[in-house]
Protein backbone atom coordinates (compact mmCIF):
# COMPACT_ATOMS: atom_id res chain seq x y z
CA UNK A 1 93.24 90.26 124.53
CA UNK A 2 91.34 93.58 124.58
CA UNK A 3 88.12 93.17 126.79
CA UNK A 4 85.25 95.10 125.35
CA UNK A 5 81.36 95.87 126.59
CA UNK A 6 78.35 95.47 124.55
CA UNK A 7 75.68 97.68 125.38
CA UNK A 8 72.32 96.12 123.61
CA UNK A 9 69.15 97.62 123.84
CA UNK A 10 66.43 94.82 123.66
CA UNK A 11 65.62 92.67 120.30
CA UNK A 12 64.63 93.87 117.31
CA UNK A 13 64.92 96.72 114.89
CA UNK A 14 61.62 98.39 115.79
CA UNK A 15 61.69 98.37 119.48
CA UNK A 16 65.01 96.98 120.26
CA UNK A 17 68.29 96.08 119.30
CA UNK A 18 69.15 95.87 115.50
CA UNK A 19 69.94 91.95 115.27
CA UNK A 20 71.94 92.20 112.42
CA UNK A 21 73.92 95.32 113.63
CA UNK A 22 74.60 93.24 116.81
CA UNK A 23 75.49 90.22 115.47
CA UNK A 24 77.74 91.42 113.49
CA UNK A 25 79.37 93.26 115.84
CA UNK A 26 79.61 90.44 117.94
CA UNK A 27 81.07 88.28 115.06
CA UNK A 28 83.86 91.02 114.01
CA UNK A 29 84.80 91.13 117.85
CA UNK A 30 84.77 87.06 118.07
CA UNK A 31 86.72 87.63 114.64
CA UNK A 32 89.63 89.78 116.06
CA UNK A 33 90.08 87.48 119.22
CA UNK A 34 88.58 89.93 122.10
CA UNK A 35 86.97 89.30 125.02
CA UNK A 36 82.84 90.42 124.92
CA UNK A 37 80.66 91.07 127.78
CA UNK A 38 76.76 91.63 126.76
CA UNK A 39 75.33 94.10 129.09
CA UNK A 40 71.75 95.46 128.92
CA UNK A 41 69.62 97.96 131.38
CA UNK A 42 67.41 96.01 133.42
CA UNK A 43 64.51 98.42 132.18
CA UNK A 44 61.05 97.79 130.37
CA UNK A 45 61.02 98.58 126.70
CA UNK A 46 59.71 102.10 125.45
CA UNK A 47 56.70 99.57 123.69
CA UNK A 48 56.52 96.57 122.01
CA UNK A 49 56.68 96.56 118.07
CA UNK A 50 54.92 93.51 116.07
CA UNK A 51 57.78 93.45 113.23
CA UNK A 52 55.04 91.06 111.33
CA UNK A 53 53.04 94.58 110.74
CA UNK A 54 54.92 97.52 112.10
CA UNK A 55 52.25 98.25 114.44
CA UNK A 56 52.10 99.23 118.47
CA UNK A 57 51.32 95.93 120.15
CA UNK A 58 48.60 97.09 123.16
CA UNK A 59 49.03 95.93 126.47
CA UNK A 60 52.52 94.40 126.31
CA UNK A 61 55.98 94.96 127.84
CA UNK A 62 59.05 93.64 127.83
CA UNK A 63 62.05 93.76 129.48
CA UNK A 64 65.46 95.38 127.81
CA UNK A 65 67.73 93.22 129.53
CA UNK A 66 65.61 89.77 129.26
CA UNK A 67 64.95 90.99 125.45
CA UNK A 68 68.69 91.30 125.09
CA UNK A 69 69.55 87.83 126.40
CA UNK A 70 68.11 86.07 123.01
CA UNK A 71 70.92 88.14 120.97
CA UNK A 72 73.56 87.12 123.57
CA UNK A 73 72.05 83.35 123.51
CA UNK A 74 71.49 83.69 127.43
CA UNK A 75 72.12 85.84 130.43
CA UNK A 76 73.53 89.40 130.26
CA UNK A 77 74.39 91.56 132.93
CA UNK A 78 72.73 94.75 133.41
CA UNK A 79 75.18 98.19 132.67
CA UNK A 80 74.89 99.27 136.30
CA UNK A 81 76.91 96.42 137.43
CA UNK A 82 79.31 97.23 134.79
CA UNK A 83 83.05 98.27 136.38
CA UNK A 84 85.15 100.66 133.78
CA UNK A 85 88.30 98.56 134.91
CA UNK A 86 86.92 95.61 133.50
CA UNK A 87 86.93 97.03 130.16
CA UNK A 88 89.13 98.28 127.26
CA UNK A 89 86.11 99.83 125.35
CA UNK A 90 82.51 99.86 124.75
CA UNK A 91 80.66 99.52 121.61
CA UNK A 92 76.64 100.16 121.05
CA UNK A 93 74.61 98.98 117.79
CA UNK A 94 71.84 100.88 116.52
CA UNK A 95 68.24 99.75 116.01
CA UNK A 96 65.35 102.13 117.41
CA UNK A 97 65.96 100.61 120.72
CA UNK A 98 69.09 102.31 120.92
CA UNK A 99 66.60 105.73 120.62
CA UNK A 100 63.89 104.54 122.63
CA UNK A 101 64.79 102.84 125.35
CA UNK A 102 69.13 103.17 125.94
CA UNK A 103 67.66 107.17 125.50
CA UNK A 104 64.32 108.61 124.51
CA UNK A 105 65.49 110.80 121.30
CA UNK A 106 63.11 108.88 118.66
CA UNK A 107 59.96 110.20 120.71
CA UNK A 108 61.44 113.25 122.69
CA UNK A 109 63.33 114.93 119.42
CA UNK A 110 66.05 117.08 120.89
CA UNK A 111 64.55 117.55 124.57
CA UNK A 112 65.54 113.30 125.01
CA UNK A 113 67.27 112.23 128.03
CA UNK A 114 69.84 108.90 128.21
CA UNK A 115 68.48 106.17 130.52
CA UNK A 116 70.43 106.72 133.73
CA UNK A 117 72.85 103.62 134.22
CA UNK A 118 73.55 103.80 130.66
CA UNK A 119 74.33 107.47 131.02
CA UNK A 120 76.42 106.96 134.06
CA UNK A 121 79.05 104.39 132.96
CA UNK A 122 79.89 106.13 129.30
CA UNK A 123 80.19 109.19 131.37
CA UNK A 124 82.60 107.49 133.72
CA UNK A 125 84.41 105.18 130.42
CA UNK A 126 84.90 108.44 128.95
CA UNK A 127 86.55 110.31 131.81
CA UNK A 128 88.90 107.31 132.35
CA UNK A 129 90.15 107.95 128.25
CA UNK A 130 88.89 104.74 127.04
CA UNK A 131 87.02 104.16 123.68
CA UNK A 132 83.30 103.97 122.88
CA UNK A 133 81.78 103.13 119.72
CA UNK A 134 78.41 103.89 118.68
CA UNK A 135 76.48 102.71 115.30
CA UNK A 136 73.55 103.69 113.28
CA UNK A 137 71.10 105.91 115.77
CA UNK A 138 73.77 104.95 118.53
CA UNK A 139 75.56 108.34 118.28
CA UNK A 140 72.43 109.98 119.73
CA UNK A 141 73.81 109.08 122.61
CA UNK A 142 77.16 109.86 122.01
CA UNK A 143 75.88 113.56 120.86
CA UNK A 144 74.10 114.40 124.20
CA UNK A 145 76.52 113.09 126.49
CA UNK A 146 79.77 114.60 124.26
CA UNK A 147 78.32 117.62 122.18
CA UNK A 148 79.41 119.97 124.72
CA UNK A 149 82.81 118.89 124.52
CA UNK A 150 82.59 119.51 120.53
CA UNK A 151 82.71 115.65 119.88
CA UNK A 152 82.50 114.84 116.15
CA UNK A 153 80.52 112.06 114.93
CA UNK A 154 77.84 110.59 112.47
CA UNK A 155 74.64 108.86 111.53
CA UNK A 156 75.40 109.21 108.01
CA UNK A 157 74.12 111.87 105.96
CA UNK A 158 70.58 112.60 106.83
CA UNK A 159 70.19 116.12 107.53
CA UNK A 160 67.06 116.84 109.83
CA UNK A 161 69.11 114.02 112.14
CA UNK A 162 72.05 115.79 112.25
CA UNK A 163 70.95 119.23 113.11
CA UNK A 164 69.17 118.01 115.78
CA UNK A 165 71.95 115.99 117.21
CA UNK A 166 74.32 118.55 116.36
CA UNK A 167 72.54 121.29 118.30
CA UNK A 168 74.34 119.58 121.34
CA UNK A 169 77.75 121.22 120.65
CA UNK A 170 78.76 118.37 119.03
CA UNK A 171 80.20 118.13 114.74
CA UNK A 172 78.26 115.95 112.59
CA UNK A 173 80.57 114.33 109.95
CA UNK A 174 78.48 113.17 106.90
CA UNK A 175 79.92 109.98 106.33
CA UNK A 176 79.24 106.75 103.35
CA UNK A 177 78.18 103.82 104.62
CA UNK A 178 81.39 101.95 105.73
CA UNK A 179 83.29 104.95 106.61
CA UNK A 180 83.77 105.49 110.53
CA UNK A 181 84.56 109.21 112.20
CA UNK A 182 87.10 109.21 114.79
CA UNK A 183 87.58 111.73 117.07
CA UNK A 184 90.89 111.46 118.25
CA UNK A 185 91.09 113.70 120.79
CA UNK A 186 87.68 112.42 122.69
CA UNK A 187 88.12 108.36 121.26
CA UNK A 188 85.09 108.34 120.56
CA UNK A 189 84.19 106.08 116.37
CA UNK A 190 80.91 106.31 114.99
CA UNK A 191 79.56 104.63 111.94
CA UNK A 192 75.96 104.88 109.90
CA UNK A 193 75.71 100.95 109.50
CA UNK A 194 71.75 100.54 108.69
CA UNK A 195 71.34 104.11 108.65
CA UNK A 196 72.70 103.69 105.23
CA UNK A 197 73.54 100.02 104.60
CA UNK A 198 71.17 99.00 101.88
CA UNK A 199 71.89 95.07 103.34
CA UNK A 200 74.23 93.23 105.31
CA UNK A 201 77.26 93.10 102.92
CA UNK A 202 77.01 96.77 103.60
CA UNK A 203 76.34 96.64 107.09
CA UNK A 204 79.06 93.95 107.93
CA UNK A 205 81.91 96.53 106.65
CA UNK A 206 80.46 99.36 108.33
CA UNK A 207 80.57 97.61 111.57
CA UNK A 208 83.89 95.49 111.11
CA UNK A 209 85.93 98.87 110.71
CA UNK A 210 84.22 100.01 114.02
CA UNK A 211 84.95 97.14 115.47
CA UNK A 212 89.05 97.28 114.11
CA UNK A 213 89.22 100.94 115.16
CA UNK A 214 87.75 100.56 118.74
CA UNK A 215 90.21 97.86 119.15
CA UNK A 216 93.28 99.87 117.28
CA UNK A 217 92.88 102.13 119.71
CA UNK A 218 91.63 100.23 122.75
């Protein structure tokens, strides 16, 4: 039974974690029989979005990590207390959360930085060899912390995105919807999911063949 980490970044596609993106994750994982851990940074949210209109909600805050727990259906554990010997791989759904509060690249452009104890442990997962799979704005991430070692990935096929996340070192890959880059040599799968998917037929196979590939290669 491969044992995999799921690194969500609040609730909600505005502010948080993209529910479908995560659920489906979760369900392609449950699917293929592995054993999921939810983690979250125990951090307060970049803001809060009201998804009713779109708009800045003044005044409030919320926590990543309590935000998270209504995906996972009750407590997750925070990524600092996350051990890379626990784990066969790591995967990480998009949503803006993933941009705004795992990192700071939807309001920082190419000067973002990666929140540190989410920085820390892919650093660490990735020196040990293991896999890490990133989805829809995800591979922000993925393209700070890996560029430098030429990493090639993708967020689809929107090109202001990739040139900035390319500047890094890293190789965008334009990619369709359902199609996932793998870098061999760093194992390190990407997908577009909701960057493309047009609904969640489309989103569903994008992250089910991450999902298969992490765990191919887990």
């Amino acid at each position: 039974m491969k044992r995999v980490a799921v690194i969500l970044s609040g609730c909600g596609v505005f502010d948080g974690a993209e529910i479908h993106e995560s659920v489906l994750t979760l369900l392609a994982l449950d699917r293929a029989g592995a054993a999921v851990t939810i983690a979250a940074p125990d951090v307060q949210q970049h803001h809060v979005i009201n998804h009713q209109t779109g708009q800045p909600v003044p005044g409030e805050t919320r926590n990543v990590r309590v935000e998270s727990a209504r995906i996972a259906r009750g407590p997750v554990k925070t990524v600092a207390e996350l051990e890379v010997k626990d784990f066969d791989a790591v995967l990480l759904p998009g949503g803006f959360g993933a941009a705004k509060n795992l990192c700071s690249f939807a309001y920082a452009g190419k000067d973002f930085t990666i929140e540190p104890s989410v920085e820390k442990f892919l650093k660490a997962f990735h020196a040990a060899g293991k896999p890490i799979g990133f989805a829809c704005i995800a591979p922000a991430i993925c393209a700070k912390l890996f560029g430098p070692e030429g990493v090639e990935f993708t967020i689809g096929n929107d090109p202001g995105t990739a040139q900035a996340l390319s500047s890094f070192g890293g190789k965008h890959i334009a990619a369709k919807v359902d199609e996932v880059v793998h870098d061999t040599r760093k194992k390190i799968v990407t997908t577009p999911a909701y960057m493309l998917a047009q609904g969640l037929a489309e989103a569903e196979k994008s992250l089910t063949n991450l999902v298969n590939k992490i765990l191919e290669i887990a």
